[in-house]
C-alpha atoms as a PDB file:
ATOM      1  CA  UNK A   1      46.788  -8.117  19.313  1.00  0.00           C
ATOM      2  CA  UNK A   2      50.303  -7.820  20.795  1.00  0.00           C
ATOM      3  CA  UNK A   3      53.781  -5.961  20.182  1.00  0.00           C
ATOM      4  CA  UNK A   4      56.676  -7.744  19.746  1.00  0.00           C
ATOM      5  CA  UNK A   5      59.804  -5.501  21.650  1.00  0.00           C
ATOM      6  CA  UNK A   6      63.247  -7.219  21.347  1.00  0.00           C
ATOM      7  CA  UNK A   7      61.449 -10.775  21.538  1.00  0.00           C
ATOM      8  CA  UNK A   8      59.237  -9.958  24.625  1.00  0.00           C
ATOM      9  CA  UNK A   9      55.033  -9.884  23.953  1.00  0.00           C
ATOM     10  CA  UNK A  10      53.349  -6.940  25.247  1.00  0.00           C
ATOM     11  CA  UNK A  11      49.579  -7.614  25.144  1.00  0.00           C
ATOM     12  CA  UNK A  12      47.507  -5.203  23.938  1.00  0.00           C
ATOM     13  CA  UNK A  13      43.191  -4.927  22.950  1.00  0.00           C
ATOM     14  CA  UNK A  14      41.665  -5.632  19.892  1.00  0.00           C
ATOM     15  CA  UNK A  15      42.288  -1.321  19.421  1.00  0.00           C
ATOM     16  CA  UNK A  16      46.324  -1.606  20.197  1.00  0.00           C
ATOM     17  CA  UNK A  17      45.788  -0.149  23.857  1.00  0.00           C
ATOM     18  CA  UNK A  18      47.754  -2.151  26.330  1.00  0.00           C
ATOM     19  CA  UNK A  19      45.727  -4.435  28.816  1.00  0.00           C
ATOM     20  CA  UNK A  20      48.585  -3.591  31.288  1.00  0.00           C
ATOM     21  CA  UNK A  21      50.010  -0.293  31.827  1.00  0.00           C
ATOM     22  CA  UNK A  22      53.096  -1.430  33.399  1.00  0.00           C
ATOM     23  CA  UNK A  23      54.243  -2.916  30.796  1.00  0.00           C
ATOM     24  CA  UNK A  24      54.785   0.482  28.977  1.00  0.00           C
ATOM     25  CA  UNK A  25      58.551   1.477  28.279  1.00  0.00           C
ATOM     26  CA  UNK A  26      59.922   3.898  25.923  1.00  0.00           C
ATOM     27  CA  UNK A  27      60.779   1.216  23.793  1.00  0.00           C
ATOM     28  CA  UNK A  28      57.057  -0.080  23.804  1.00  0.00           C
ATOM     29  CA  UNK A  29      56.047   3.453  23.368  1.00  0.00           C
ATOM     30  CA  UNK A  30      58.281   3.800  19.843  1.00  0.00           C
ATOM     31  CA  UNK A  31      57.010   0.191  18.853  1.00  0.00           C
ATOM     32  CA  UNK A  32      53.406   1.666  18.985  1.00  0.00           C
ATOM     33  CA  UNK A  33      54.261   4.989  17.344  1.00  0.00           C
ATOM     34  CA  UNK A  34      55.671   2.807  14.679  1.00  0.00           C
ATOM     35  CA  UNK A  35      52.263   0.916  14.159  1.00  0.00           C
ATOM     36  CA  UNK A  36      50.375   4.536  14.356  1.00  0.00           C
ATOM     37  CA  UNK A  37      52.703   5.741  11.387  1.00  0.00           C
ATOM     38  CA  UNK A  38      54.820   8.067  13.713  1.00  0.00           C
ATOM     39  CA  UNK A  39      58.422   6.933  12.743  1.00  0.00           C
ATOM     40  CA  UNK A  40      60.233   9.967  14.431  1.00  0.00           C
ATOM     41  CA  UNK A  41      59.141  10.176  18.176  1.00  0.00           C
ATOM     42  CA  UNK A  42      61.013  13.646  18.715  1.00  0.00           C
ATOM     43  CA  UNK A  43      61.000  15.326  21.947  1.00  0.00           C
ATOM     44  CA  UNK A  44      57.628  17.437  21.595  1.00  0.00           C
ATOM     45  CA  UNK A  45      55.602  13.803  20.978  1.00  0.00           C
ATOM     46  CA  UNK A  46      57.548  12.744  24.445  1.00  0.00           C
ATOM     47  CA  UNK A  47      56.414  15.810  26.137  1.00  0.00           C
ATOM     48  CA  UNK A  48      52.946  15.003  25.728  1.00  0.00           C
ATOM     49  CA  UNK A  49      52.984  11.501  25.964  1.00  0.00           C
ATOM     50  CA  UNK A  50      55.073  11.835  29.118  1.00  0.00           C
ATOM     51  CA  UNK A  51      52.667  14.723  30.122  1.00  0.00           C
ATOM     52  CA  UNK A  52      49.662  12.442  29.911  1.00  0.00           C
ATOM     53  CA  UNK A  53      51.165   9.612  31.612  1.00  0.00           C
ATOM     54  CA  UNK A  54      52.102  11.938  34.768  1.00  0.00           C
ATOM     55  CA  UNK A  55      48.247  13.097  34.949  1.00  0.00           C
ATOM     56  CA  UNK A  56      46.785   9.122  34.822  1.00  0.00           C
ATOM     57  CA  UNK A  57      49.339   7.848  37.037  1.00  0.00           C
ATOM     58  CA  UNK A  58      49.577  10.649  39.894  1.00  0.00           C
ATOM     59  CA  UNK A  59      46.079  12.296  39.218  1.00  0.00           C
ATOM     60  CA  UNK A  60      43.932   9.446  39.867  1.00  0.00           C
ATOM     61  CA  UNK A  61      43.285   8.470  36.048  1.00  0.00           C
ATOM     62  CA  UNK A  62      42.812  11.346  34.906  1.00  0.00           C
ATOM     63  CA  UNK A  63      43.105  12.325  31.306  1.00  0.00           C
ATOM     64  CA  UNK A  64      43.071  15.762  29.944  1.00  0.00           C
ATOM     65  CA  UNK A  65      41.339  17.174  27.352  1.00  0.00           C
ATOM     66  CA  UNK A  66      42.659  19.155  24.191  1.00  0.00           C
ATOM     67  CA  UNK A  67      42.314  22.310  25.860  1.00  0.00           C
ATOM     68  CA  UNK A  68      44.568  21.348  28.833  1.00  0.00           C
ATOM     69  CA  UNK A  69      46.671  20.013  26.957  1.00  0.00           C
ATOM     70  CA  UNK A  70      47.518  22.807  24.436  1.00  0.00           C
ATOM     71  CA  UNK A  71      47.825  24.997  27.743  1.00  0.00           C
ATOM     72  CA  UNK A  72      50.249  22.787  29.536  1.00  0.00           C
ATOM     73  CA  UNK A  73      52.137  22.188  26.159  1.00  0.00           C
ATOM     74  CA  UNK A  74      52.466  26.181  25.775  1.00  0.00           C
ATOM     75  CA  UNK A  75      54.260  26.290  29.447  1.00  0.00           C
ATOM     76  CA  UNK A  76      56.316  23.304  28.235  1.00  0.00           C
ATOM     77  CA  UNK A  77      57.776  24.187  25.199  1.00  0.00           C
ATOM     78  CA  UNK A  78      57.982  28.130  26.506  1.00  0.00           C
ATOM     79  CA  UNK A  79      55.632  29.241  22.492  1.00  0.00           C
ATOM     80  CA  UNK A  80      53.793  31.815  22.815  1.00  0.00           C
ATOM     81  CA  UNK A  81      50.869  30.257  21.428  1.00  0.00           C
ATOM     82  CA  UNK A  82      50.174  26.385  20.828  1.00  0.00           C
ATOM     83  CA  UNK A  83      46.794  25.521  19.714  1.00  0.00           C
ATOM     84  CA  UNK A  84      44.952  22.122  18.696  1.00  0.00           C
ATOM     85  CA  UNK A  85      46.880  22.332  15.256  1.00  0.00           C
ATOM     86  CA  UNK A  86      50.151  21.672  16.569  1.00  0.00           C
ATOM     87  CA  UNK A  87      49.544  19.041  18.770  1.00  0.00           C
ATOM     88  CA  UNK A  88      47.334  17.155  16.176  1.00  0.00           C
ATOM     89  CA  UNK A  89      50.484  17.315  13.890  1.00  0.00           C
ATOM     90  CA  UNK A  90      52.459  15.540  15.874  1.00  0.00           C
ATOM     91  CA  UNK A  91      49.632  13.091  16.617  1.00  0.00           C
ATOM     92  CA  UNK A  92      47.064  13.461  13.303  1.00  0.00           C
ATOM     93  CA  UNK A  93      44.978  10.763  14.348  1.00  0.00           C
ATOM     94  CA  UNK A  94      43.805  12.835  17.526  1.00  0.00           C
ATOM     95  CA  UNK A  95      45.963  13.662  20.625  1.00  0.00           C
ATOM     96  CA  UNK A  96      43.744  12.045  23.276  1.00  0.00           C
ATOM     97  CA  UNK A  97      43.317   8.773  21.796  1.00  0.00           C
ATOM     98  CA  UNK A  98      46.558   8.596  19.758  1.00  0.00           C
ATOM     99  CA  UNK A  99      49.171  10.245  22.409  1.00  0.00           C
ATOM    100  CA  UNK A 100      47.426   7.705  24.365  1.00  0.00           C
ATOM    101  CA  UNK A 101      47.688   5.141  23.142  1.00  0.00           C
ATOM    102  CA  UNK A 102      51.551   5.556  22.502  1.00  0.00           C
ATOM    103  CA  UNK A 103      51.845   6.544  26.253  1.00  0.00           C
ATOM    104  CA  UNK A 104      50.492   3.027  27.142  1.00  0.00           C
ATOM    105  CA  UNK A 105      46.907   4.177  28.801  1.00  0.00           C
ATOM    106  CA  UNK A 106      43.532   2.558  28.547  1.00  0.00           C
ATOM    107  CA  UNK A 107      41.419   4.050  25.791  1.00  0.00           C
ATOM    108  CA  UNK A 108      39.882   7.622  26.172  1.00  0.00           C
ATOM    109  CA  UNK A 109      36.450   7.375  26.296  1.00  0.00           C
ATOM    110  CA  UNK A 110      36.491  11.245  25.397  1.00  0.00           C
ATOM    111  CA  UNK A 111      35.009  12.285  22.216  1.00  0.00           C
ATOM    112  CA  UNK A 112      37.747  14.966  21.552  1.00  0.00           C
ATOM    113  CA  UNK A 113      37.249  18.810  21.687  1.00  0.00           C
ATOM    114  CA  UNK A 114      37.410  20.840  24.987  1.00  0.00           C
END
């Protein structure tokens, strides 16, 4: 499988994860949102996806789970309360492996959950 971005091929697995991560861009990242049924990438989806792209690249592959990420989310956006719900609406097919994928990272291995 591959994505087509303004006539370039970026490879990608048989799942839609790309095989290389520097080939991620925002425009890749909308491209894939597209294909995962998220047409409006607003700036909440580019908090996490940007959030989870910071902790693989500078935190020795690291990727966090839901519970990390609903805290670091609540800092973020300055709510008083974000939970699981509002992070799986902006990415219903499940944050770690959706977020993701649209952030251009290897597949979680994670189950979801804390």
């Amino acid at each position: 499988m591959a994505y087509e971005i303004d006539g370039n091929t970026v490879e990608s697995d048989a799942n839609g994860y790309l095989v290389e991560i520097d080939d991620w861009s925002e425009d890749v990242a909308k491209a894939i949102a597209a294909q995962e049924g998220i047409e409006d990438v607003t700036q909440r989806h580019w908090d996490v996806i940007n959030y989870l792209r910071d902790e693989y690249i500078n935190n020795a592959g690291n990727q966090p789970n839901m519970r990390k990420m609903t805290k670091v989310m609540q800092t973020t956006w300055g709510d008083k309360k974000v939970d699981a719900k509002a992070i799986y609406e902006l990415f219903p097919a499940g944050p770690s492996k959706q977020a993701g994928k649209i952030a251009g990272l290897p597949e979680s291995k994670r189950k979801g959950g804390y």
